[in-house]
Protein backbone atom coordinates (compact mmCIF):
# COMPACT_ATOMS: atom_id res chain seq x y z
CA UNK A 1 24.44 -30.04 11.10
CA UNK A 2 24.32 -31.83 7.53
CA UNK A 3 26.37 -31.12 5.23
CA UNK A 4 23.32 -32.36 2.75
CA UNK A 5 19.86 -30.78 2.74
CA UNK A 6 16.04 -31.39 1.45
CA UNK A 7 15.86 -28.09 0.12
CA UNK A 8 18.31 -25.54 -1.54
CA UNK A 9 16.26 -22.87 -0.57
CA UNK A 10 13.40 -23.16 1.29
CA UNK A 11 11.27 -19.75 1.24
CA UNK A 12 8.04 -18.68 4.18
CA UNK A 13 5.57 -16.96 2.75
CA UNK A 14 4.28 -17.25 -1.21
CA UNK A 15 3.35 -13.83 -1.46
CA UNK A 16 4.63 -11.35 -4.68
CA UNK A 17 8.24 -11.54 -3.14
CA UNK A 18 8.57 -15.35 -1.91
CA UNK A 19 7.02 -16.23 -5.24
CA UNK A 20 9.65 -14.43 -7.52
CA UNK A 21 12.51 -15.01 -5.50
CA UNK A 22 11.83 -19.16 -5.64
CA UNK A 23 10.79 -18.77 -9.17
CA UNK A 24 14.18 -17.31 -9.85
CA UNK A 25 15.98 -20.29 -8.15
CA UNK A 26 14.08 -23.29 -9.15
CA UNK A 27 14.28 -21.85 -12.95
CA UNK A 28 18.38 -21.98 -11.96
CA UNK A 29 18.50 -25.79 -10.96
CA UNK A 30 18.20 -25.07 -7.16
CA UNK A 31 15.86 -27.28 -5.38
CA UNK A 32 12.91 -24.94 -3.81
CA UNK A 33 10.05 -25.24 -1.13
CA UNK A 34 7.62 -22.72 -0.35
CA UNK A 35 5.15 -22.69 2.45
CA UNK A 36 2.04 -21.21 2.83
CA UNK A 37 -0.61 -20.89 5.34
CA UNK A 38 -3.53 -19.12 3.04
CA UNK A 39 -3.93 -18.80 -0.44
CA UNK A 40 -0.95 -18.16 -2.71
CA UNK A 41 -0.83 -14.79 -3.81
CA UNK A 42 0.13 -12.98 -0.40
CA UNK A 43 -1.52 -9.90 0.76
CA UNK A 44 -0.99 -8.43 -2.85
CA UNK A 45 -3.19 -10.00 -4.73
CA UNK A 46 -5.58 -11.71 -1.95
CA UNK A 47 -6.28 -9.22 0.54
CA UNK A 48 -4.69 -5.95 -0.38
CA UNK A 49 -3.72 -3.56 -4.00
CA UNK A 50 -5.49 -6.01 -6.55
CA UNK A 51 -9.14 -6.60 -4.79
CA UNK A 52 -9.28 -2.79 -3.34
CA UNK A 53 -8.21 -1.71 -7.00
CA UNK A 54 -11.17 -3.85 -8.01
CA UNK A 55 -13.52 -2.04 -4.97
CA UNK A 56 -11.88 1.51 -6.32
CA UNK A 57 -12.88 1.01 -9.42
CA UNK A 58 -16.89 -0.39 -8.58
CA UNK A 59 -16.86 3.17 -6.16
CA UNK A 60 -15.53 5.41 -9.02
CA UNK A 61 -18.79 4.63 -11.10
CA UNK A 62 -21.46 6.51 -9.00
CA UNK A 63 -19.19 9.42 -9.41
CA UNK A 64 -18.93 9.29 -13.62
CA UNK A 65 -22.49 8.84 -13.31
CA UNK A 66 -23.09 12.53 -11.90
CA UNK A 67 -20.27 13.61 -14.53
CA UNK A 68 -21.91 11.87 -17.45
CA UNK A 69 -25.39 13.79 -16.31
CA UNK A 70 -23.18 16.96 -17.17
CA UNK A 71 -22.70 15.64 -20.50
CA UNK A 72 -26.12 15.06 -21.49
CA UNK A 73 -26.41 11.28 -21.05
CA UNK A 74 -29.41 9.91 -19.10
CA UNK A 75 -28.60 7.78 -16.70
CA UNK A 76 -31.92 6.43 -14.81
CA UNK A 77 -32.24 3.47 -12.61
CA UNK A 78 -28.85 2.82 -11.56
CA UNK A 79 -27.86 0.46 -8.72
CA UNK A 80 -24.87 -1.81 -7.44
CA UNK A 81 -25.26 -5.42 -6.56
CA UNK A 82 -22.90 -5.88 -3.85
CA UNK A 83 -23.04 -9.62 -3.99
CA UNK A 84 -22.41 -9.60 -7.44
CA UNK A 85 -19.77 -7.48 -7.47
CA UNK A 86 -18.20 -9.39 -4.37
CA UNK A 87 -18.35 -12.59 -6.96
CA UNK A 88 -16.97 -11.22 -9.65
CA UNK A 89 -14.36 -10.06 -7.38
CA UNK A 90 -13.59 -13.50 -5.80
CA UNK A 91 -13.81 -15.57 -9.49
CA UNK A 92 -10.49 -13.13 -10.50
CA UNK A 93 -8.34 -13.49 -7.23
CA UNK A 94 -8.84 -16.86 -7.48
CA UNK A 95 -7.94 -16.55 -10.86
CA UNK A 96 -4.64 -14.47 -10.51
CA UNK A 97 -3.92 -16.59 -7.32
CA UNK A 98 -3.80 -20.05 -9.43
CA UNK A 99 -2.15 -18.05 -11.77
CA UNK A 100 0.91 -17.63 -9.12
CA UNK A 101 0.67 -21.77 -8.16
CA UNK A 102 1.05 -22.42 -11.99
CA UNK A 103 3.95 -20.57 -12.43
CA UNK A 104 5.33 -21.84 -8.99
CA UNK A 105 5.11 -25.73 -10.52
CA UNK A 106 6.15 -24.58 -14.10
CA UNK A 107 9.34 -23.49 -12.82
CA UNK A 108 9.70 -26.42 -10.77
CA UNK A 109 9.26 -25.10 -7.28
CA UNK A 110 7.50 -27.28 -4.37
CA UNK A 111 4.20 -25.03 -2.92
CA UNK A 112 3.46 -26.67 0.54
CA UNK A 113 0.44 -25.83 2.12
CA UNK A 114 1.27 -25.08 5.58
CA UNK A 115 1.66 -23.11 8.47
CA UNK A 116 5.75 -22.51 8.70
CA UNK A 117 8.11 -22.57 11.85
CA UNK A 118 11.42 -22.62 12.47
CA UNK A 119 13.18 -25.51 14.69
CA UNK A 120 16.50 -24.02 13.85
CA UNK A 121 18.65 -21.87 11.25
CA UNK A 122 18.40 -24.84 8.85
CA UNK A 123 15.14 -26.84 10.00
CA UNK A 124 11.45 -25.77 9.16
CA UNK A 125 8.72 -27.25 10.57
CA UNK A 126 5.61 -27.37 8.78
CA UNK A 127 2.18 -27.21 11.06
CA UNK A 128 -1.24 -28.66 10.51
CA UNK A 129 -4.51 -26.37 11.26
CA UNK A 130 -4.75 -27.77 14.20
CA UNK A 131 -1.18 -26.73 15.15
CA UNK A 132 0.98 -30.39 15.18
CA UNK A 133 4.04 -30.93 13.29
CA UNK A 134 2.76 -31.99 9.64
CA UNK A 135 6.15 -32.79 8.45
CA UNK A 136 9.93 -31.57 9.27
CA UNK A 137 12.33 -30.62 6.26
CA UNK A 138 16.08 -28.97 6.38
CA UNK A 139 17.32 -26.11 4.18
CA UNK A 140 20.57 -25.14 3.43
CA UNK A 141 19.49 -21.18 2.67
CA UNK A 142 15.72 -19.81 4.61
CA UNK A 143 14.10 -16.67 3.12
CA UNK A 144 11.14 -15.19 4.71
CA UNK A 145 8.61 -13.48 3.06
CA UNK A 146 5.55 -13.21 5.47
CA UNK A 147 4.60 -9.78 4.61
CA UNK A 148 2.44 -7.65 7.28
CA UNK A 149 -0.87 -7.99 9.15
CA UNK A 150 -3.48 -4.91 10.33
CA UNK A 151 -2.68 -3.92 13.60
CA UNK A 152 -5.70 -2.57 15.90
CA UNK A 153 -5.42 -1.81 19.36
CA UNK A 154 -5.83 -5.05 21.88
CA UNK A 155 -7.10 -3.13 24.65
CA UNK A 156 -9.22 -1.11 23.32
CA UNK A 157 -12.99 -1.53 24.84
CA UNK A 158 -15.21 -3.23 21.83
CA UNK A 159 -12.82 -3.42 19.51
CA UNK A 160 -14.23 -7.21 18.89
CA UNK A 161 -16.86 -5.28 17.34
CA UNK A 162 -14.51 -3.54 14.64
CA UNK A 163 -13.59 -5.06 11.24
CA UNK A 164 -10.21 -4.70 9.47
CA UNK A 165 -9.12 -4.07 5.00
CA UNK A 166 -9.17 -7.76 5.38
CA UNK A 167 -12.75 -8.32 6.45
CA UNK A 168 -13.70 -5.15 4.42
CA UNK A 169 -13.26 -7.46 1.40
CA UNK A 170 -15.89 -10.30 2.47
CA UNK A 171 -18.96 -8.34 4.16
CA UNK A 172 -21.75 -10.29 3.63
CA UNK A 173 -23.89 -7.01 3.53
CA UNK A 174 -23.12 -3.13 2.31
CA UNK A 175 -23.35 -1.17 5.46
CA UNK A 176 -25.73 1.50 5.28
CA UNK A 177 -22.98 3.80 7.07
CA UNK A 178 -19.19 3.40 8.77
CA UNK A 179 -16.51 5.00 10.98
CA UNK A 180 -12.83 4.57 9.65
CA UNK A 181 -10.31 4.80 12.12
CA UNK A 182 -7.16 6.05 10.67
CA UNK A 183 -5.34 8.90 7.81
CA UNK A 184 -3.51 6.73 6.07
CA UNK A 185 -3.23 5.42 2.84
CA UNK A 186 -5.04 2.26 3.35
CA UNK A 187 -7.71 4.46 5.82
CA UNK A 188 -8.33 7.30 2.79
CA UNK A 189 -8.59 4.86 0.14
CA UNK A 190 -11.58 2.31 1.90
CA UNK A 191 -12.88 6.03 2.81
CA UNK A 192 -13.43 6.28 -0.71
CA UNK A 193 -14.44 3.04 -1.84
CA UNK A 194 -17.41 3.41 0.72
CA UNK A 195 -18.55 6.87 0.00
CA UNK A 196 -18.57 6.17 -3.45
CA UNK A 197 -20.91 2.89 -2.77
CA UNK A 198 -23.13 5.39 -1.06
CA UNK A 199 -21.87 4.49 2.43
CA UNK A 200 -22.64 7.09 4.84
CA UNK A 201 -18.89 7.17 5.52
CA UNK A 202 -16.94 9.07 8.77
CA UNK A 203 -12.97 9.41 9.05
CA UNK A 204 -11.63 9.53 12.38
CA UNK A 205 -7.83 10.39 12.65
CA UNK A 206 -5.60 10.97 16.17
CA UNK A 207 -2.86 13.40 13.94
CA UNK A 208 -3.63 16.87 12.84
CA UNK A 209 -4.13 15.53 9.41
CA UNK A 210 -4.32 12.89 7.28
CA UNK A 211 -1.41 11.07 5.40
CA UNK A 212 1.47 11.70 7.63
CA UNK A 213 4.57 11.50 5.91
CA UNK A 214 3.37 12.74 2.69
CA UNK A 215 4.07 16.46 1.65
CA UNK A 216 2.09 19.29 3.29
CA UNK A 217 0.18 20.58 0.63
CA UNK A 218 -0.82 17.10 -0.85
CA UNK A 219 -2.10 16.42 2.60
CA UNK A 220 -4.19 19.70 3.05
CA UNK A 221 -5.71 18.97 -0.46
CA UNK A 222 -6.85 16.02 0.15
CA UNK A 223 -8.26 16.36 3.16
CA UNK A 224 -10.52 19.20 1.55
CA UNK A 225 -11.06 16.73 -1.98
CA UNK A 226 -12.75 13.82 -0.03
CA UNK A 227 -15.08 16.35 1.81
CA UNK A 228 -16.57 17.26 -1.33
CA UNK A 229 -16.93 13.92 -2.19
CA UNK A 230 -19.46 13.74 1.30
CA UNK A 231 -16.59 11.91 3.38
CA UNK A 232 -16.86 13.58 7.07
CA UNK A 233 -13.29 14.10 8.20
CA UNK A 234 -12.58 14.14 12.10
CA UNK A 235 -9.69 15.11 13.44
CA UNK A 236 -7.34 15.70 16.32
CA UNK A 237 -9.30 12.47 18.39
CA UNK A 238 -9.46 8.63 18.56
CA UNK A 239 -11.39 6.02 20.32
CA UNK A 240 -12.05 5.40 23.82
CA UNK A 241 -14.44 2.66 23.37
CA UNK A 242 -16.48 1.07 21.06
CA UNK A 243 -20.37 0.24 22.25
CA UNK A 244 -22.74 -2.37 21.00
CA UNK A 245 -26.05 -1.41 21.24
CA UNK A 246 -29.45 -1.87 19.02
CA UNK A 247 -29.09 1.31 17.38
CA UNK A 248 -26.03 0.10 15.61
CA UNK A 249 -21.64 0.67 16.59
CA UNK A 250 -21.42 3.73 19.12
CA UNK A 251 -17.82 5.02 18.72
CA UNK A 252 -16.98 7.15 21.87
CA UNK A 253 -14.08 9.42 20.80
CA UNK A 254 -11.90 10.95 23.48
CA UNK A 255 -13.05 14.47 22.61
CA UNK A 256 -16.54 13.01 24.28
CA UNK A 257 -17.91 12.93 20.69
CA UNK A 258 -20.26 9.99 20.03
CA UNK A 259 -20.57 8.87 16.58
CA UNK A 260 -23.13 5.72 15.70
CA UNK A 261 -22.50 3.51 12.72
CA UNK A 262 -23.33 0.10 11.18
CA UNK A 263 -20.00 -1.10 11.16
CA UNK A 264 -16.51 0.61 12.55
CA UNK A 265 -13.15 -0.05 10.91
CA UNK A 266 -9.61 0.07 12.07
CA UNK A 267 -7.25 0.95 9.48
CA UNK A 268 -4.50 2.12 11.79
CA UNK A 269 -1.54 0.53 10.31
CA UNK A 270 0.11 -2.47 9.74
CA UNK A 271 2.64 -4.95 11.60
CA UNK A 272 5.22 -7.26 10.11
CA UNK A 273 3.88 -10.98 9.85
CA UNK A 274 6.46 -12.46 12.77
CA UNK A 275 4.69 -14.34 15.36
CA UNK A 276 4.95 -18.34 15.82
CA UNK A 277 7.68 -17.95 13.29
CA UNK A 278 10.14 -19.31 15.34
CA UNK A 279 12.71 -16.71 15.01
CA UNK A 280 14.24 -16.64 18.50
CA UNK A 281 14.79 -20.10 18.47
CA UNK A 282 16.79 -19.67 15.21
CA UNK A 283 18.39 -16.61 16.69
CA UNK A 284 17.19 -14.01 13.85
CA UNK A 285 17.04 -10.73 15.64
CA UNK A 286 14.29 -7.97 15.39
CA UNK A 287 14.55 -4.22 15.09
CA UNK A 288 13.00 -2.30 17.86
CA UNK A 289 9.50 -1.72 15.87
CA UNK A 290 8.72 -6.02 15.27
CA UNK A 291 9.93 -6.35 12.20
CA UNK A 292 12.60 -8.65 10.99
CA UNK A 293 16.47 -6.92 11.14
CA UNK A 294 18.44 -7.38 7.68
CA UNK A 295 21.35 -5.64 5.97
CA UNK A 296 21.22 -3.92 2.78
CA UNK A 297 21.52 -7.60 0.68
CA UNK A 298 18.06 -8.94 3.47
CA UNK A 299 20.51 -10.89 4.88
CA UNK A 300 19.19 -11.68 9.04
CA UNK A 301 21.69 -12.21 11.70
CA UNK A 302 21.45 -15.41 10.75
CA UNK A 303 23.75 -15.57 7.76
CA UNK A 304 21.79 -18.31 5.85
CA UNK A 305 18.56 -17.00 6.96
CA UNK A 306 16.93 -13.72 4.90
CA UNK A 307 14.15 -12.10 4.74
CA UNK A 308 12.79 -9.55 2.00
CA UNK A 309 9.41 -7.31 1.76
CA UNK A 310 7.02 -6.30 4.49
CA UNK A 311 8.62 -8.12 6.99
CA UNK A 312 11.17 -6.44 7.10
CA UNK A 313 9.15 -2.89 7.38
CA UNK A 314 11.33 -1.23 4.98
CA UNK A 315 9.10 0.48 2.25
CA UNK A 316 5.89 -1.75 2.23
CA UNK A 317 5.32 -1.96 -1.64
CA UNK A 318 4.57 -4.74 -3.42
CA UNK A 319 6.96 -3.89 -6.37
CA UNK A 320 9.83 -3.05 -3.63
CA UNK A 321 9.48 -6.58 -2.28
CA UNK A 322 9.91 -7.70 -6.14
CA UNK A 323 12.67 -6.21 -6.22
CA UNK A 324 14.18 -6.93 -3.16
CA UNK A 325 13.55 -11.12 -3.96
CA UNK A 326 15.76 -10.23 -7.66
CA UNK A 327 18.03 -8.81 -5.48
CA UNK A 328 18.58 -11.91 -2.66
CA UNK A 329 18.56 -14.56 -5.81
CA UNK A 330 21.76 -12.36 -7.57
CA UNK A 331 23.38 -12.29 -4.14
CA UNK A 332 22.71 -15.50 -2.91
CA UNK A 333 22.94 -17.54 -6.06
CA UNK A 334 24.62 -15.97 -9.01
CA UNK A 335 27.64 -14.05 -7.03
CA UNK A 336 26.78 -10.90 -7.60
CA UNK A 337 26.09 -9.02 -4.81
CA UNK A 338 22.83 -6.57 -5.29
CA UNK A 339 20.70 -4.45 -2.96
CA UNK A 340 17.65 -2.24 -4.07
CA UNK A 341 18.01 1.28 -4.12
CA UNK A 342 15.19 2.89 -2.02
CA UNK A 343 15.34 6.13 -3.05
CA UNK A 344 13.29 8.07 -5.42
CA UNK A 345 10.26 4.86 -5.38
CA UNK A 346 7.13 6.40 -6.73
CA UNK A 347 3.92 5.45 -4.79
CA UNK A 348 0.10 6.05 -5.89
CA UNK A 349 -2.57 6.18 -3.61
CA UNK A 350 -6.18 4.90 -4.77
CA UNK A 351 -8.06 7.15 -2.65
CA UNK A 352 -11.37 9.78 -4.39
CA UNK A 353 -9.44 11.60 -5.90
CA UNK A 354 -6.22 9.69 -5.94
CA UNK A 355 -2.48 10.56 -5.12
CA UNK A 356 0.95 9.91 -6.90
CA UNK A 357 3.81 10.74 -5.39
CA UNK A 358 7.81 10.63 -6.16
CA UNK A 359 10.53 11.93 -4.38
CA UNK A 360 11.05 14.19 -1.62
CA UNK A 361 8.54 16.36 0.17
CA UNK A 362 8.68 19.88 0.68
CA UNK A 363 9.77 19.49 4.16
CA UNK A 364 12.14 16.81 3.36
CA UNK A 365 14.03 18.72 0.37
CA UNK A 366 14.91 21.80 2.90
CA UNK A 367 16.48 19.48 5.56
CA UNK A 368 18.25 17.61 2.50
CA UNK A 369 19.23 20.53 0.29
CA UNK A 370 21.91 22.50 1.54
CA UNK A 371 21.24 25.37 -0.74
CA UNK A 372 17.27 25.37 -0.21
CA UNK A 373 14.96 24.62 -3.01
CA UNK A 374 12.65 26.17 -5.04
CA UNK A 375 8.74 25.09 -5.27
CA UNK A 376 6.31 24.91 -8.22
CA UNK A 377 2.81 24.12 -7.17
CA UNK A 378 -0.19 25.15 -8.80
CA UNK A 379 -4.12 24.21 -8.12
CA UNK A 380 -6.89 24.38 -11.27
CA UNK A 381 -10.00 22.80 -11.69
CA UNK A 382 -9.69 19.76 -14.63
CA UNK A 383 -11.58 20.62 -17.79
CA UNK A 384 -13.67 17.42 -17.55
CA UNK A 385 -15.25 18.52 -14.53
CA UNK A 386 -15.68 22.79 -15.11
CA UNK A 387 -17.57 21.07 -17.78
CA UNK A 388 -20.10 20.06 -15.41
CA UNK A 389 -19.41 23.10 -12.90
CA UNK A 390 -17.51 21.25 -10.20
CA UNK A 391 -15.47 23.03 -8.05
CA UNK A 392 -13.07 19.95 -7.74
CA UNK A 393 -9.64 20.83 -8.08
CA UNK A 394 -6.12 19.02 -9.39
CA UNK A 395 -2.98 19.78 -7.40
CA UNK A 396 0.26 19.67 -9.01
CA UNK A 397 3.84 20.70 -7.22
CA UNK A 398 7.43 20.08 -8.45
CA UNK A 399 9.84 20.34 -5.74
CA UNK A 400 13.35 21.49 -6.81
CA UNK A 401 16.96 21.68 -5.49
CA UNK A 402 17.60 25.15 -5.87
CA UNK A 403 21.99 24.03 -6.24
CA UNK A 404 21.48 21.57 -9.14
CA UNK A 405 17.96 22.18 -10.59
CA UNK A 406 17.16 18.90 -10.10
CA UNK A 407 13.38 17.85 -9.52
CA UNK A 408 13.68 15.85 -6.45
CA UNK A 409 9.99 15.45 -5.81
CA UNK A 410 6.61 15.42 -7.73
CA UNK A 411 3.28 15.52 -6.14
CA UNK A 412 -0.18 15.31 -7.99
CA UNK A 413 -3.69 14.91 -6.38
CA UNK A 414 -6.12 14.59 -9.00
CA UNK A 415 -7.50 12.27 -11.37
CA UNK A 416 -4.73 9.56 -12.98
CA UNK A 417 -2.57 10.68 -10.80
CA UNK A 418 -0.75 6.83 -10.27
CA UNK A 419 -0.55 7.04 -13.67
CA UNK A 420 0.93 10.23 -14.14
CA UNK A 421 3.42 9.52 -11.36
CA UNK A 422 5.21 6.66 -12.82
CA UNK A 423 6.11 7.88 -15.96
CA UNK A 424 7.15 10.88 -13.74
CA UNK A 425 9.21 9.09 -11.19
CA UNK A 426 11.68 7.91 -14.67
CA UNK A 427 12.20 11.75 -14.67
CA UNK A 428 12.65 11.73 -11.19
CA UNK A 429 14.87 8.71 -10.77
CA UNK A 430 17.11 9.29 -13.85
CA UNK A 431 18.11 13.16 -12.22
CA UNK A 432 16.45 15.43 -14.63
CA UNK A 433 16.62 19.30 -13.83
CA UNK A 434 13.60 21.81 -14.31
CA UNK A 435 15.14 23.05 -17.69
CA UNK A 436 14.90 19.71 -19.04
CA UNK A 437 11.62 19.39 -17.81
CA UNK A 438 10.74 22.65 -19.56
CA UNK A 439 12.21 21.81 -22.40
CA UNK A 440 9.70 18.41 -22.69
CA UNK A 441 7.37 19.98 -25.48
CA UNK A 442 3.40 19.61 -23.14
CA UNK A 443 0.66 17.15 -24.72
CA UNK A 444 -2.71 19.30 -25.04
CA UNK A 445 -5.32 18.98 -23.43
CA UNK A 446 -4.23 17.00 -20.96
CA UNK A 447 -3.94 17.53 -17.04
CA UNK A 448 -0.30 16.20 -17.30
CA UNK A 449 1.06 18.82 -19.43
CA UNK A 450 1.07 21.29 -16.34
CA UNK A 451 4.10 19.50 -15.20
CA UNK A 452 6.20 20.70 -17.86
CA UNK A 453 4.53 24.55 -18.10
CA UNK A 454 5.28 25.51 -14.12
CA UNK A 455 7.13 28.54 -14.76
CA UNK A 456 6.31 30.66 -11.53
CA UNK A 457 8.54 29.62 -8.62
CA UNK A 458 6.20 29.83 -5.20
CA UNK A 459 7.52 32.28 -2.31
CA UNK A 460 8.85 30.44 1.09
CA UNK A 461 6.26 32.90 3.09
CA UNK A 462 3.28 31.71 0.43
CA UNK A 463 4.62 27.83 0.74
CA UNK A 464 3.79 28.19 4.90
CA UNK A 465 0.50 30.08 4.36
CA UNK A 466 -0.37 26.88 2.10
């Protein structure tokens, strides 16, 4: 091998982390290369938080318009313009995407556009659309960043037919109604973006409920929240086939239901980015799931090869894979050895209403808590919408070590919840206990001030009956 190399650092992948970890080390005098295959920006900011924010926030309109009704405004006439919207959309990723190659060249970093392979643990080869070798460069130090992809099922009958988040973004046409396959995050939120729109809109799930992983109660709450909104919520079954016919998508569930649709999508997860990377013949290893193996500093079994965010299937955030490229550039560059600390990492979910979550579940805390823990949860209808005599209603429970009186998880459903949740999760993260949380003097009116006035601990029997 040379003891000389055309890159420093060469980095796969110029999504959120790629881009900040060779940001960091072209800004330190390190010679940097990063390859690309799409558009710069990663699944972020081109297919993924920032355009579904965008389709979140066009959906949340038709529901302020029945609110503002309430209020005495007169709202006639109303429509959406798909198309438009879909431009407007497309005019700011582009924007925010140049916005990442600027600040790539500013800080002196090479972007090459390129599908990226490796040869070995120090060569990348760099592919042309049509798959031959464009050009081949060396790198002392390899960090992949590839993120995830959707994953559907291959052998499912029709599933040619079905459409993924990333097509969801670029349908030529509003379908007049859909079938989502899936419960979670990613499946509750389009759930929402299309009811909203006015989407005839069915959710089919396989578990008992939706969200798995999240805490009980949030998941029960939701589940009943989105059927207000007019989202039809199947559970318990999944797909056997999928049927073309002129009526339209016919989705033949295994419970022998038969739902038809204009369009059906699969939101049932997503895989880490791996394939045609190369990484056998470099001899980086994989965990049993697909995605790439690292150690606490995303080192590979490689030790000049790493790998941070999605890829590596640890907690699929976009701020977490931030974090985790700050992380690889003290390591790797400025001798001081750093790892991100997973625990206590708020998350928000964008779904009608929305979700914010920190911290452990319900579940979680008694298998963690030695000493059990005591629960705080209360349910009331907002004051915006009693206004207007909705029945909607806000969900709000603390979850508490009953040793230390820490708060060791928060969970809101309800409007602002993301919001709420990070400010929250410095509580959370910093070790607070429910007297100091009581002792935080409540903001009125607002729906966040409930979190410091739980006084009534909940009973373990009325916690199951939940």
């Amino acid at each position: 091998m040379p003891t000389t190399y055309d890159y420093d650092l060469f980095v796969i992948g110029a999504g959120s982390g790629g881009v900040r970890a060779a940001r960091l080390t072209a800004l330190s005098g390190k010679t940097v290369a990063v390859a690309e295959e799409h558009r710069v920006g990663g699944t972020c900011v081109i297919r993924g938080c920032v355009p579904k924010k965008f389709m979140v926030m066009a959906s949340e309109v038709s529901h302020a318009l029945e609110i503002a009704e309430g209020y005495g405004w007169n709202i006639e006439g109303a429509t959406f313009d798909w198309k438009r919207f879909l431009e407007a959309k497309d005019v700011e990723i582009a924007r925010l995407s140049g916005i990442y190659v600027a600040n790539l060249g500013k800080a002196g970093a090479e972007l090459i556009h390129g599908r990226a392979r490796l040869k070995d643990a120090h060569t990348v080869e760099v592919l042309k659309k049509d798959g031959s070798v464009d050009r081949t460069v060396t790198a002392e130090t390899i960090l992949i960043a590839t993120g995830g992809r959707p994953w559907v099922p291959g052998d499912l009958p029709g599933i040619e037919h079905a459409i993924t988040s990333e097509e969801a973004f670029h349908l030529p046409e509003l379908p007049k109604s859909i079938l989502i396959a899936g419960g979670g995050y990613i499946a509750v939120e389009f759930a929402g973006i299309f009811a909203g729109l006015g989407v005839e809109t069915t959710l089919v799930y396989r578990g008992p409920n939706i969200l798995r992983g999240f805490d009980d109660d949030v998941r029960a709450h939701l589940a009943g929240e989105i059927e207000r909104r007019g989202i039809k919520v199947v559970l318990g079954c999944q797909h056997s086939s999928i049927e073309k016919t002129a009526d339209g998508l016919v989705s033949h569930l295994e419970n022998d239901m038969k739902l038809t649709t204009e369009a059906v999508m699969f939101a049932t997860g997503r895989t880490p980015y791996v394939k045609g990377l190369g990484l056998e013949e470099a001899g980086v290893e994989l965990t049993e799931g697909g995605a790439i193996k690292v150690d606490q500093y995303s080192r590979t079994s490689v030790d000049n090869i790493w790998a941070i965010g999605d890829v590596t299937d640890r907690i699929n955030l976009t701020p977490v894979a931030i974090r985790e490229a700050v992380a690889f550039h003290e390591t790797r560059y400025k001798d001081n050895p750093s790892s991100f600390d997973y625990e206590a990492v708020a998350t928000g979910v964008f779904s009608q209403p929305p979700v914010g979550v920190v911290g452990l579940s319900e579940a979680e805390a008694r298998r963690h808590c030695s000493k059990g823990v005591d629960v705080y949860l209360t349910r009331f209808r907002p004051m915006k919408t009693v206004f207007v005599g909705s029945d909607e209603r806000v969900l709000m429970k603390l979850v508490v070590d009953a040793d230390t009186q820490r708060v060791v998880g928060v969970h809101i459903v309800g409007p602002e919840a993301p919001e709420m949740i990070q400010l929250a999760a410095i509580a959370v993260k910093a070790g607070l206990t429910k007297a100091q949380w009581d002792a935080t003097c409540a903001v009125h009116p607002t729906l966040a001030e409930e979190l410091v006035t739980l006084k009534d601990k909940q009973s373990v029997a009325a916690t199951a009956a939940e």
